[in-house]
Every structure is written in structure tokens, then in C-alpha cells.
PDB file of N, CA and C in Angstrom:
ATOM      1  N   UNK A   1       0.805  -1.185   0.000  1.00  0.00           N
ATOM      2  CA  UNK A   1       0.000   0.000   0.000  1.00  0.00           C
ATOM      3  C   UNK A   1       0.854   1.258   0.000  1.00  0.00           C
ATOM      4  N   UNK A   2       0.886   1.910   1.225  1.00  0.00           N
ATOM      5  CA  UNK A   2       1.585   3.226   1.573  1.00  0.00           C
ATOM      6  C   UNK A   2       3.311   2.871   2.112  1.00  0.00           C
ATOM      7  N   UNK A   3       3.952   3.319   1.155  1.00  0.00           N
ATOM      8  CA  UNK A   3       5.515   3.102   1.297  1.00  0.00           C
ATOM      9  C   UNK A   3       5.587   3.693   3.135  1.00  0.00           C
ATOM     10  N   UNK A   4       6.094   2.649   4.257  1.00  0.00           N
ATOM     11  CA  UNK A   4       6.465   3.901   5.611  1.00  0.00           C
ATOM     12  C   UNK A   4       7.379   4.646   5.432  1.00  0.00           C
ATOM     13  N   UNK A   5       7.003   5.809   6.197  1.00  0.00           N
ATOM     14  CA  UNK A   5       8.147   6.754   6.261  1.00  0.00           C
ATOM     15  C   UNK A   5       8.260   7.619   7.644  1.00  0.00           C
ATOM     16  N   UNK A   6       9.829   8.083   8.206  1.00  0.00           N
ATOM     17  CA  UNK A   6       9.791   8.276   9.265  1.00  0.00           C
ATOM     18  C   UNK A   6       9.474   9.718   9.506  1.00  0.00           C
ATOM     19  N   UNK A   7       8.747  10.035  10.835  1.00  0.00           N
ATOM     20  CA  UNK A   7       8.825  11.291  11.055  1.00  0.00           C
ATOM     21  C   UNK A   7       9.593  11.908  11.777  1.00  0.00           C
ATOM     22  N   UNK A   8      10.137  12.662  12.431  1.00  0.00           N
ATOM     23  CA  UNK A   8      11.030  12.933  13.345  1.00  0.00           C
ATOM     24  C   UNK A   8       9.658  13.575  14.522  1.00  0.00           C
ATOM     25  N   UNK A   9       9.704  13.793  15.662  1.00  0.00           N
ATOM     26  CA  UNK A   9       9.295  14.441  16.686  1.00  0.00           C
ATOM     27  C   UNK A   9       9.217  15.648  16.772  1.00  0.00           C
ATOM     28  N   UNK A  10       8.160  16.439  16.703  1.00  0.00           N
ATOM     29  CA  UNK A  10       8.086  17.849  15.976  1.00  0.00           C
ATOM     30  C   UNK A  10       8.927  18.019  17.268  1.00  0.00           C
ATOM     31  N   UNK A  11       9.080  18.152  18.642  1.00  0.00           N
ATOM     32  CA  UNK A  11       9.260  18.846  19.573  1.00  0.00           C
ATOM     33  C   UNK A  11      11.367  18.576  19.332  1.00  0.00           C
ATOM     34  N   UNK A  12      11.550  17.530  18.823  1.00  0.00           N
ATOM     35  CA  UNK A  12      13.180  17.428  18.578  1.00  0.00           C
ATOM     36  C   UNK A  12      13.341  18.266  16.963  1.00  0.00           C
ATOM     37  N   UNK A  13      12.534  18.224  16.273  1.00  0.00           N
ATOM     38  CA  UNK A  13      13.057  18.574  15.113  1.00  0.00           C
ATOM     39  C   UNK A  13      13.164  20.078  15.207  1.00  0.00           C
ATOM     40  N   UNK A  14      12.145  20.801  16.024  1.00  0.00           N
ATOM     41  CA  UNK A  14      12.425  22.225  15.739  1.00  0.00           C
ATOM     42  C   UNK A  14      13.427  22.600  17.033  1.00  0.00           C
ATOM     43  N   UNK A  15      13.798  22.017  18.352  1.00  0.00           N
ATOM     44  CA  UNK A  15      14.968  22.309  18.845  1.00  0.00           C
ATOM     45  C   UNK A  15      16.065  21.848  17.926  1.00  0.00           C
ATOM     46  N   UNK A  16      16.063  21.164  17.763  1.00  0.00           N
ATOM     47  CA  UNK A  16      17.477  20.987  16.836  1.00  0.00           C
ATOM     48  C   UNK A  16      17.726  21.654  15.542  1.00  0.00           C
ATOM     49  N   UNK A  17      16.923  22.039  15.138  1.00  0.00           N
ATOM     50  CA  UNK A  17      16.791  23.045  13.706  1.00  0.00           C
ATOM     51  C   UNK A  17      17.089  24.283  14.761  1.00  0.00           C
ATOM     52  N   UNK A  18      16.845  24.930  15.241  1.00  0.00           N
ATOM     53  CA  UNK A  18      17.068  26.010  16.149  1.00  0.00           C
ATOM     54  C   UNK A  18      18.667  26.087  16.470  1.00  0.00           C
ATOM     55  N   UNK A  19      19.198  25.159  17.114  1.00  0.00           N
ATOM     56  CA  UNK A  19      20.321  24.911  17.297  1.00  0.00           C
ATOM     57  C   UNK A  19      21.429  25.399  16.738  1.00  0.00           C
ATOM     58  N   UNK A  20      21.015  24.268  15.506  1.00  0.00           N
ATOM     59  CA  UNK A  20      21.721  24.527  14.309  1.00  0.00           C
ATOM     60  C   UNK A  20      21.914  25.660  13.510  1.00  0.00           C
ATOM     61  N   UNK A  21      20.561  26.219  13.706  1.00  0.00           N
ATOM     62  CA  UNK A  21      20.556  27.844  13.063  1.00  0.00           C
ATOM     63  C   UNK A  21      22.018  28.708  13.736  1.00  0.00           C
ATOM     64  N   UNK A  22      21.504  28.534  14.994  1.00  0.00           N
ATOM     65  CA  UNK A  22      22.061  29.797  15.814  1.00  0.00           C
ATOM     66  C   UNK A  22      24.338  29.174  15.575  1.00  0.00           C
ATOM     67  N   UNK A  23      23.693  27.662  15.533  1.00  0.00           N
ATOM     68  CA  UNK A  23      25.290  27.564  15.526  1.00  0.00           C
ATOM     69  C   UNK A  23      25.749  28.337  14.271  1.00  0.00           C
ATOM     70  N   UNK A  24      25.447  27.818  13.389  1.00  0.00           N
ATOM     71  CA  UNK A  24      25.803  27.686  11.827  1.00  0.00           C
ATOM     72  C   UNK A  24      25.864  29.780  11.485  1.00  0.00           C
ATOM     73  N   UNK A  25      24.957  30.495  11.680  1.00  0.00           N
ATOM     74  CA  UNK A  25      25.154  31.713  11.758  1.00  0.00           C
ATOM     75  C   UNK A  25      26.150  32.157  12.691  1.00  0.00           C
ATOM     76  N   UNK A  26      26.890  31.690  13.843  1.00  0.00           N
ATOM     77  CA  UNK A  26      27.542  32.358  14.857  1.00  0.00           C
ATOM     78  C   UNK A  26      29.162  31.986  14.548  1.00  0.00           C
ATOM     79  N   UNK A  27      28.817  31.004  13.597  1.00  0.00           N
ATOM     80  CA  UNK A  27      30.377  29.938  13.331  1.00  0.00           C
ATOM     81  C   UNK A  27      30.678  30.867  11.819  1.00  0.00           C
ATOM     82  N   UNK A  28      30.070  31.280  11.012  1.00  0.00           N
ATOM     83  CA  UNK A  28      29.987  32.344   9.936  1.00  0.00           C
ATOM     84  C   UNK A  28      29.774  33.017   9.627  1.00  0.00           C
ATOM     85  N   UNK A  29      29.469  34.014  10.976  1.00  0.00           N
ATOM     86  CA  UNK A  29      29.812  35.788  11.108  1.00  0.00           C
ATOM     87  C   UNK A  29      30.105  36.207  10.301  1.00  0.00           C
ATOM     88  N   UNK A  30      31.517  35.797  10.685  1.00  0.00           N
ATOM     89  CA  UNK A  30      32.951  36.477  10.036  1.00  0.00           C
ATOM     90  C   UNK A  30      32.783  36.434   8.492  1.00  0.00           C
ATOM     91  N   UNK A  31      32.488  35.544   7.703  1.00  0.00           N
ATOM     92  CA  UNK A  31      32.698  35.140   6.577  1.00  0.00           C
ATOM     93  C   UNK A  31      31.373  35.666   5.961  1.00  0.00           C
ATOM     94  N   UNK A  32      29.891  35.904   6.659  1.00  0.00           N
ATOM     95  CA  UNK A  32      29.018  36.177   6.584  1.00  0.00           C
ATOM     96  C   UNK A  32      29.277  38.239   5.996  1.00  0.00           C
ATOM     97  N   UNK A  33      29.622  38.422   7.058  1.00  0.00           N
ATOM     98  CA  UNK A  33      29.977  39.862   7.043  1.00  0.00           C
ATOM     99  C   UNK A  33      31.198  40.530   5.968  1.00  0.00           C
ATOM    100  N   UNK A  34      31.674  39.534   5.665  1.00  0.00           N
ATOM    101  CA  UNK A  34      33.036  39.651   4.658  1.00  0.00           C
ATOM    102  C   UNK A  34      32.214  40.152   3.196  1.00  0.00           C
ATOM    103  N   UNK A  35      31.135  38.833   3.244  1.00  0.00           N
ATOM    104  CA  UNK A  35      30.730  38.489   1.847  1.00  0.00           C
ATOM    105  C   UNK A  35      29.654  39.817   1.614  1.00  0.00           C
ATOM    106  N   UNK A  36      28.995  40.094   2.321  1.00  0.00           N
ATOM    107  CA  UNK A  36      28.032  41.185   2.384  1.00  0.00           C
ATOM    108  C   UNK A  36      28.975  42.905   2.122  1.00  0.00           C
ATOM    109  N   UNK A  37      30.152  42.530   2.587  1.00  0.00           N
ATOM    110  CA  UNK A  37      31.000  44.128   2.537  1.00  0.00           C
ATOM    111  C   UNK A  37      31.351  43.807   1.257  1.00  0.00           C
ATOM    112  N   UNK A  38      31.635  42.599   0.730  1.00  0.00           N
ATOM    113  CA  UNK A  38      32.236  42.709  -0.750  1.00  0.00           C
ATOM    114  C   UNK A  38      31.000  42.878  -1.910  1.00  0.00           C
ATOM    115  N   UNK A  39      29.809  42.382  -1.383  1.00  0.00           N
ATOM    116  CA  UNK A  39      28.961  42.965  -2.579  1.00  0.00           C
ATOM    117  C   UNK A  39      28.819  44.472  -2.514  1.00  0.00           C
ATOM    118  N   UNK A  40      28.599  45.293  -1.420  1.00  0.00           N
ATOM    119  CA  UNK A  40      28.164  46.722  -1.303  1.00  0.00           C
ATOM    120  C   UNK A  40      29.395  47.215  -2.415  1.00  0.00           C
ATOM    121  N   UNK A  41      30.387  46.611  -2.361  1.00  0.00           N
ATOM    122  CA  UNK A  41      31.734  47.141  -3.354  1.00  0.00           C
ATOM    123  C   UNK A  41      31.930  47.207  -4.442  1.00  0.00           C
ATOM    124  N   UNK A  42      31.043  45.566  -4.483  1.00  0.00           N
ATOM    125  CA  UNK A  42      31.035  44.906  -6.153  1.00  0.00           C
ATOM    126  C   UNK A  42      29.951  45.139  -7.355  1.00  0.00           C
ATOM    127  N   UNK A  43      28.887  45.392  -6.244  1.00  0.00           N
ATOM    128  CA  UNK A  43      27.971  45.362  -7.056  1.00  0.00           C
ATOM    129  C   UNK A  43      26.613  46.571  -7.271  1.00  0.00           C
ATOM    130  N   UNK A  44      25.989  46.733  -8.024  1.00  0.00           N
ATOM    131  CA  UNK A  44      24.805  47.501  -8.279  1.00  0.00           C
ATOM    132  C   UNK A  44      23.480  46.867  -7.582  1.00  0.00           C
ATOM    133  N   UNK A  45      22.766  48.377  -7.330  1.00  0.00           N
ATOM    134  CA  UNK A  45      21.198  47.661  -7.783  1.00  0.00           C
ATOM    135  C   UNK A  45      20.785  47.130  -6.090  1.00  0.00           C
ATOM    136  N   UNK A  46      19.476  46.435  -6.586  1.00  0.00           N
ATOM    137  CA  UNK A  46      19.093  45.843  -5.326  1.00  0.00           C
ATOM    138  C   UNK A  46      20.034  44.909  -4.530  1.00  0.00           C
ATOM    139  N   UNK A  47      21.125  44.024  -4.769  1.00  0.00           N
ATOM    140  CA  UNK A  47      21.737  43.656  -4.273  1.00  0.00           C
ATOM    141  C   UNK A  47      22.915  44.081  -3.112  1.00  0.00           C
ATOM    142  N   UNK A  48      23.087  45.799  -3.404  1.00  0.00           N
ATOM    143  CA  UNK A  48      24.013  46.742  -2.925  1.00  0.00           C
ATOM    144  C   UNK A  48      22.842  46.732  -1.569  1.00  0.00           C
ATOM    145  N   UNK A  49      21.577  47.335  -1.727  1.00  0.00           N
ATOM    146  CA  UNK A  49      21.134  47.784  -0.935  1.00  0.00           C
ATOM    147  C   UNK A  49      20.571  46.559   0.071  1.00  0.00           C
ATOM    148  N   UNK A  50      20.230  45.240  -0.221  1.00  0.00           N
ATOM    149  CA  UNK A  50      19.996  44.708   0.597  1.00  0.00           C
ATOM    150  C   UNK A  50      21.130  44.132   1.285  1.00  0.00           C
ATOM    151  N   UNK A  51      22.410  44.363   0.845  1.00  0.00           N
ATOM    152  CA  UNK A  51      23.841  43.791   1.498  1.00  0.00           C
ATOM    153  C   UNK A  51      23.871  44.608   2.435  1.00  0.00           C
ATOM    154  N   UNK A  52      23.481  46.078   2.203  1.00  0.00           N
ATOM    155  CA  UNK A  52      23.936  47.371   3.759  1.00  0.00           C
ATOM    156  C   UNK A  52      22.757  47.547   4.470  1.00  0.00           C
ATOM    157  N   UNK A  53      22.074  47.003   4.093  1.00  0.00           N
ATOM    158  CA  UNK A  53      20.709  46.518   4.899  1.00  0.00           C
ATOM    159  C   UNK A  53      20.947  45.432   6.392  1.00  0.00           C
ATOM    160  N   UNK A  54      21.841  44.290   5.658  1.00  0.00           N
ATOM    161  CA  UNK A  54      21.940  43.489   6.662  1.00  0.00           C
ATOM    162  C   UNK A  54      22.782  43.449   7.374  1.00  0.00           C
ATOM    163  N   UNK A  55      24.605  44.309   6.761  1.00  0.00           N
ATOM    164  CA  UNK A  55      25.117  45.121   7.522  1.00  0.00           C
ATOM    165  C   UNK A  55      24.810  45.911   8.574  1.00  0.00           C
ATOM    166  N   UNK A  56      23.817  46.508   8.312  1.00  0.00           N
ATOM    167  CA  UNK A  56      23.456  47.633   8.810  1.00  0.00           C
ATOM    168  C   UNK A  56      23.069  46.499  10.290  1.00  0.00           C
ATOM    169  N   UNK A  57      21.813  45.697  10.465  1.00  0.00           N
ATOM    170  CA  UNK A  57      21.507  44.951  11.358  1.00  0.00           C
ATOM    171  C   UNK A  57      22.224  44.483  12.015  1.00  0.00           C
ATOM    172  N   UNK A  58      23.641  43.615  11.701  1.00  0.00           N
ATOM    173  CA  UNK A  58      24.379  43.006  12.220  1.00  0.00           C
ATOM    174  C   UNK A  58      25.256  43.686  13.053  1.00  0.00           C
ATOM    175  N   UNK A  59      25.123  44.650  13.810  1.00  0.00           N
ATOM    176  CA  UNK A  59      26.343  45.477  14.560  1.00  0.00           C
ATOM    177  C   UNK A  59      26.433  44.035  16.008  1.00  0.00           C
ATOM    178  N   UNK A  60      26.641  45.358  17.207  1.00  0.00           N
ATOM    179  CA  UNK A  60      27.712  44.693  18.183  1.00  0.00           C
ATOM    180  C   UNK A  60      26.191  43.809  18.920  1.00  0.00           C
ATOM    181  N   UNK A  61      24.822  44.980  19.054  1.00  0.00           N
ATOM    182  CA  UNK A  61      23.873  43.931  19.754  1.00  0.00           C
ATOM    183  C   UNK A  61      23.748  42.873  19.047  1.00  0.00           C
ATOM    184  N   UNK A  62      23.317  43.136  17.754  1.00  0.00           N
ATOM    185  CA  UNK A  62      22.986  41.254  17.438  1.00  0.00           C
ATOM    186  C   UNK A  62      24.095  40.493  17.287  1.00  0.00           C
ATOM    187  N   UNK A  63      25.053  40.741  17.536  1.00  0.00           N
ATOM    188  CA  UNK A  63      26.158  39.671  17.662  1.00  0.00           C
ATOM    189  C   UNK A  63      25.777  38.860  19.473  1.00  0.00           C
ATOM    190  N   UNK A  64      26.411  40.150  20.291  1.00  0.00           N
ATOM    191  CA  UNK A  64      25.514  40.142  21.562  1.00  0.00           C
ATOM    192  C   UNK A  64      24.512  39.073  21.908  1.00  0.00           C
ATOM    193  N   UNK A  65      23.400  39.591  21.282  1.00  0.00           N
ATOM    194  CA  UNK A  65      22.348  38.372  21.344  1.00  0.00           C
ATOM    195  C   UNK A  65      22.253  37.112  20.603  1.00  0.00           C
ATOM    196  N   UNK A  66      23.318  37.144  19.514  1.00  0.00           N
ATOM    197  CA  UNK A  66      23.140  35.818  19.160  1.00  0.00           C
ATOM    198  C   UNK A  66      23.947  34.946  20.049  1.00  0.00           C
ATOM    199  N   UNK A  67      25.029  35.563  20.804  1.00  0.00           N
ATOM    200  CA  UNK A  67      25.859  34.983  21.820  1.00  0.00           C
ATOM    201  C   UNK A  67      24.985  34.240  22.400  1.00  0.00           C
ATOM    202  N   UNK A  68      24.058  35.341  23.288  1.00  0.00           N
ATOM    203  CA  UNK A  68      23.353  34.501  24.684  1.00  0.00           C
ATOM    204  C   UNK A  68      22.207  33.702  24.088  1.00  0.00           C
ATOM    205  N   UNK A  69      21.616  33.825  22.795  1.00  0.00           N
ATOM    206  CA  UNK A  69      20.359  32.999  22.249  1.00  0.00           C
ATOM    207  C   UNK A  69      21.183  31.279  21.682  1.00  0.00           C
ATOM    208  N   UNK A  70      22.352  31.709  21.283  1.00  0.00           N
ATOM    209  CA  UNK A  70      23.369  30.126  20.875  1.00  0.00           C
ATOM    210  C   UNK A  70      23.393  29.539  22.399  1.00  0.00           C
ATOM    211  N   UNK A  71      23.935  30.259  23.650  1.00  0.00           N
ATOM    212  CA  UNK A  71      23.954  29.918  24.936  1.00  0.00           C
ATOM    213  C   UNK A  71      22.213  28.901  25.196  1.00  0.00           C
ATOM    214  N   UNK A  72      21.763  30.008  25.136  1.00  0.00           N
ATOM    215  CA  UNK A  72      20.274  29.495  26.332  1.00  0.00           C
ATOM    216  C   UNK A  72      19.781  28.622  24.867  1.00  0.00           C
ATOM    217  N   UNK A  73      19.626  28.504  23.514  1.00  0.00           N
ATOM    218  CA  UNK A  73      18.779  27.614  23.074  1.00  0.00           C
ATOM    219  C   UNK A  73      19.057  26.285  22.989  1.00  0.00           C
ATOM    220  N   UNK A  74      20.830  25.969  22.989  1.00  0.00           N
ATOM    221  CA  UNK A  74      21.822  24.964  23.700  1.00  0.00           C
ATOM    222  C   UNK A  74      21.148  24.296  24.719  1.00  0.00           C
ATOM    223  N   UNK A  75      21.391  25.007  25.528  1.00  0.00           N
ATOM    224  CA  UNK A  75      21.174  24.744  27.032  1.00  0.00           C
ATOM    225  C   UNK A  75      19.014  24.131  27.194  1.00  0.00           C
ATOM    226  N   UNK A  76      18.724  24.480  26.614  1.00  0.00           N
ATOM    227  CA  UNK A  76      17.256  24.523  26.560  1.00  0.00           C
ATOM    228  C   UNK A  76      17.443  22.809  25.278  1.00  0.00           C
ATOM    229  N   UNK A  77      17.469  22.607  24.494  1.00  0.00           N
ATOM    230  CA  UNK A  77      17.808  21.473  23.453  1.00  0.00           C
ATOM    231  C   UNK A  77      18.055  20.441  24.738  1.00  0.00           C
ATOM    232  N   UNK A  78      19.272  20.862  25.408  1.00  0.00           N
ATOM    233  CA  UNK A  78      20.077  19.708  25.933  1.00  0.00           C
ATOM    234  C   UNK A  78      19.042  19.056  27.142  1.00  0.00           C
ATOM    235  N   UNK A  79      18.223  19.919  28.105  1.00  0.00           N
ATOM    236  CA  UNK A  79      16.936  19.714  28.915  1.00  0.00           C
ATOM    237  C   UNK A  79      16.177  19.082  28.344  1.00  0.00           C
ATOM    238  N   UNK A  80      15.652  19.472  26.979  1.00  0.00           N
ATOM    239  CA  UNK A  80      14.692  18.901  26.494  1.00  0.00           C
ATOM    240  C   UNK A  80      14.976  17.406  26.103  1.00  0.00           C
ATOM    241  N   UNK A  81      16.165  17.229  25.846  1.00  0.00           N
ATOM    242  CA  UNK A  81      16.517  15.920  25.402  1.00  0.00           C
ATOM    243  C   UNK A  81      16.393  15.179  26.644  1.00  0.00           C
ATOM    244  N   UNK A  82      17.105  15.362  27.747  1.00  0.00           N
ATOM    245  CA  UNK A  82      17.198  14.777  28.878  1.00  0.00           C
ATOM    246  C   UNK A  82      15.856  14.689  28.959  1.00  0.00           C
ATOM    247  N   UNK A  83      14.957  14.991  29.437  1.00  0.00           N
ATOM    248  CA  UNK A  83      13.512  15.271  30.064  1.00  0.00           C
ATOM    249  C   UNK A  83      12.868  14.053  29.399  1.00  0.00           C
ATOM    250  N   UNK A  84      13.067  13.689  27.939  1.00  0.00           N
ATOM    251  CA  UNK A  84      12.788  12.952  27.442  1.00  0.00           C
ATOM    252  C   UNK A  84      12.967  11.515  27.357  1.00  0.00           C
ATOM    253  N   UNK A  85      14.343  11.570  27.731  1.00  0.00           N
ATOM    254  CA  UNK A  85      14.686   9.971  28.208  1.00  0.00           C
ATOM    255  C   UNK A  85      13.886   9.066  29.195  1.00  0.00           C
ATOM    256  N   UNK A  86      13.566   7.722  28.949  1.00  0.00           N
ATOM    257  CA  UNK A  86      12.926   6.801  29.421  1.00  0.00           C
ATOM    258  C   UNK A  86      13.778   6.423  30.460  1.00  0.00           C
ATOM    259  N   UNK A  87      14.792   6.657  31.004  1.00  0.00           N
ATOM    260  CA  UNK A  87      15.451   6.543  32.572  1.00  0.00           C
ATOM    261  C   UNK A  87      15.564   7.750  33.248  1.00  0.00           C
ATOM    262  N   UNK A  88      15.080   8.528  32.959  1.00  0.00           N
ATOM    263  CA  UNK A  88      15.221  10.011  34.400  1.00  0.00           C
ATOM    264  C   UNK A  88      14.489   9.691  35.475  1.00  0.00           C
ATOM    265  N   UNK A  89      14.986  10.105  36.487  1.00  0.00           N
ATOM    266  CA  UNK A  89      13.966   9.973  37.669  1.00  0.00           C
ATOM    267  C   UNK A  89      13.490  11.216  37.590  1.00  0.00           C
ATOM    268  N   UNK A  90      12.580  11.524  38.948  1.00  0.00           N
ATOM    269  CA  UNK A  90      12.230  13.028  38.638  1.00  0.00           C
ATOM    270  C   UNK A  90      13.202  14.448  39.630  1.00  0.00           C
ATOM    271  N   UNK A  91      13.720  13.877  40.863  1.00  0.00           N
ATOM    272  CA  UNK A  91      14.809  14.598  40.895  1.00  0.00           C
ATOM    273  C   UNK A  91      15.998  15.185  40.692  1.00  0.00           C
ATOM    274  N   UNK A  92      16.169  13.939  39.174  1.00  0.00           N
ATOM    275  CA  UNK A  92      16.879  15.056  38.301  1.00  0.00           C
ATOM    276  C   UNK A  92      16.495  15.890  37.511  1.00  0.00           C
ATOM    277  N   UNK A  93      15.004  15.480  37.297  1.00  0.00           N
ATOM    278  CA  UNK A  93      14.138  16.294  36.094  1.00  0.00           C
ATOM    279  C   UNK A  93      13.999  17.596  37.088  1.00  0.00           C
ATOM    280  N   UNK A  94      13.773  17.974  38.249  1.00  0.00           N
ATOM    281  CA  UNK A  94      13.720  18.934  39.108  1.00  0.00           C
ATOM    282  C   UNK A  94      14.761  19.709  38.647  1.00  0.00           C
ATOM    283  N   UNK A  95      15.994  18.766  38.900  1.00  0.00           N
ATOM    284  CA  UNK A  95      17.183  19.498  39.140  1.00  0.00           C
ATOM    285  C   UNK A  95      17.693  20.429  37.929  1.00  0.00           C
ATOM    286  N   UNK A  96      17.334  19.736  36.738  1.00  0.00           N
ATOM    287  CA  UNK A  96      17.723  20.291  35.523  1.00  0.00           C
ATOM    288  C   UNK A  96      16.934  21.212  34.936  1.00  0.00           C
ATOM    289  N   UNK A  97      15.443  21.358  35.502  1.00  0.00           N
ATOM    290  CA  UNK A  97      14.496  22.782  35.165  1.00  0.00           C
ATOM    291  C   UNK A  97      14.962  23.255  36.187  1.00  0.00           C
ATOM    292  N   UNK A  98      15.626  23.487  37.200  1.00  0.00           N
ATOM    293  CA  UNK A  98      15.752  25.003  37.970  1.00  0.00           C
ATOM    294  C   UNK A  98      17.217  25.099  37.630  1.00  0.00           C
ATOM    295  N   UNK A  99      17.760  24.106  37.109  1.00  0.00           N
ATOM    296  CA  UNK A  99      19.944  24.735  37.010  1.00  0.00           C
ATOM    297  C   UNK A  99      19.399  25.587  35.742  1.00  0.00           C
ATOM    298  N   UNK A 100      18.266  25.103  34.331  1.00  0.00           N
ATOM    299  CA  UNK A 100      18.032  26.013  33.491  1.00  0.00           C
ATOM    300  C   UNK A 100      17.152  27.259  33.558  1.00  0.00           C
ATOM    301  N   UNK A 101      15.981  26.886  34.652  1.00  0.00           N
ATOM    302  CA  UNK A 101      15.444  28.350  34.985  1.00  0.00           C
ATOM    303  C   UNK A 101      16.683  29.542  35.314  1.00  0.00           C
ATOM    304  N   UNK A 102      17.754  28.999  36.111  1.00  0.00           N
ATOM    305  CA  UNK A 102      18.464  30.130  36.641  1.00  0.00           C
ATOM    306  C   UNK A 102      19.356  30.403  35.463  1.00  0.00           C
ATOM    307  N   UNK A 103      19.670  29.617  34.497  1.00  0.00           N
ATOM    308  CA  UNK A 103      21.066  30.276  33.740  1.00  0.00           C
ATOM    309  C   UNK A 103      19.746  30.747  32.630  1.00  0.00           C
ATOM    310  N   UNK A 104      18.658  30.896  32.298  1.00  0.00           N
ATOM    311  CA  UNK A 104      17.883  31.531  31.927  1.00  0.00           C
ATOM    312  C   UNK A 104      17.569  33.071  32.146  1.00  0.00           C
ATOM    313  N   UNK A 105      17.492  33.091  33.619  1.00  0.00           N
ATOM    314  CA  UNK A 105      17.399  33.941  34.379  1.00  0.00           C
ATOM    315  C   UNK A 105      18.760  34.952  34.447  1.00  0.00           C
ATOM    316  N   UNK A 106      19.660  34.639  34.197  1.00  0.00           N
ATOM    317  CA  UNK A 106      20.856  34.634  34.397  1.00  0.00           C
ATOM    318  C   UNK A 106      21.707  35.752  32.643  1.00  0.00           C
ATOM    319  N   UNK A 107      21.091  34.911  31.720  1.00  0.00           N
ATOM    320  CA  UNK A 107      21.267  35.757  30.421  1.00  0.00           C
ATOM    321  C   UNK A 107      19.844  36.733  30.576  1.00  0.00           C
ATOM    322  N   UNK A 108      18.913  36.752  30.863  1.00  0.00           N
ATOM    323  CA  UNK A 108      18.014  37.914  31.005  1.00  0.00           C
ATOM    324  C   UNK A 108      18.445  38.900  31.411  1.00  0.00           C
ATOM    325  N   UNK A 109      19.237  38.693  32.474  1.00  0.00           N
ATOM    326  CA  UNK A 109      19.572  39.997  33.454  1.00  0.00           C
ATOM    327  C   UNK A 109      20.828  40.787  32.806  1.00  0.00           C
ATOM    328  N   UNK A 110      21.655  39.424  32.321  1.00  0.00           N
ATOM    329  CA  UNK A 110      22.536  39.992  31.909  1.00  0.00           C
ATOM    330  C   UNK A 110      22.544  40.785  30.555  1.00  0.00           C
TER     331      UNK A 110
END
């Protein structure tokens, strides 16, 4: 009949797509920001303007926040995974929503 096919767990697939985002943008800044200064140089047209567009966005806060959002969505993935396992008891499940409430708490303030 119907070929199976697997699904992944919406609740793992979009932490880990998340993850990955924040890694994959934070690991190619540099190279990110390179490529965007060389079109404003190279090129005409709509392409100039949406390159100093995203320049323009990328200063010191959103670097900033992508710091602490790579931090806490890490840290939030890695709970969620745990939480999920078929051997936790629940005083570690305690233990690991309040060590992440506080380092939550913790990039807020900061």
C-alpha cells in the first residue's frame, strides 16, 4: 500500500533546527559579514542595498544576542533531550528545570 516513512518528533526537530541555526550563523559571522561588505563594493542595484541593509543589522547587539540565544537555546535542546529519556527519575528532572530556569534567568539579566 503506503511506502512507511519516518517522522522525526516535531518537539526534537524544531529544537534541533534552532540549534543549528544559531550555531551555523555564529560559526559564519565572520565570513558572513566579509561576503556582504564585498557585494556593497562589487555590485549595483538591489543587491548593494539589501547587502547594507543586513550590515546595517548586524552590529555589536545582534552579535551580543546571538551569543546569549546560541547559549540558552543549547542549554534549553540539551533539557529537552534529557527530560525525554525513558530513565530520568524526577529529581533530576527537578534538578535540571531550575539549574536552566536560573542560567535563563541569568542571560536575562545579563
Amino acid at each position: 500500500m503506503y511506502p512507511f516513512t519516518f517522522c522525526d518528533v516535531i518537539s526534537d526537530t524544531r529544537w534541533c533546527y534552532r540549534v543549528v541555526a544559531c550555531e551555523n550563523v555564529g560559526d559564519k559571522l565572520a565570513a558572513l559579514h566579509a561576503f556582504l561588505y564585498t557585494l556593497t563594493e562589487d555590485c549595483t542595484g538591489d543587491k548593494v542595498t539589501e547587502a547594507k541593509g543586513l550590515l546595517a543589522l548586524a552590529d555589536f547587539k545582534f552579535v551580543l544576542l546571538l551569543h546569549a540565544l546560541r547559549s540558552g537555546v543549547k542549554k534549553i535542546q540539551l533539557v529537552s533531550v534529557q527530560l525525554q529519556a525513558v530513565c530520568l527519575d524526577i529529581a533530576k528532572a527537578v534538578e535540571l528545570v531550575q539549574d536552566l530556569i536560573e542560567c535563563l534567568t541569568t542571560l536575562r539579566s545579563s
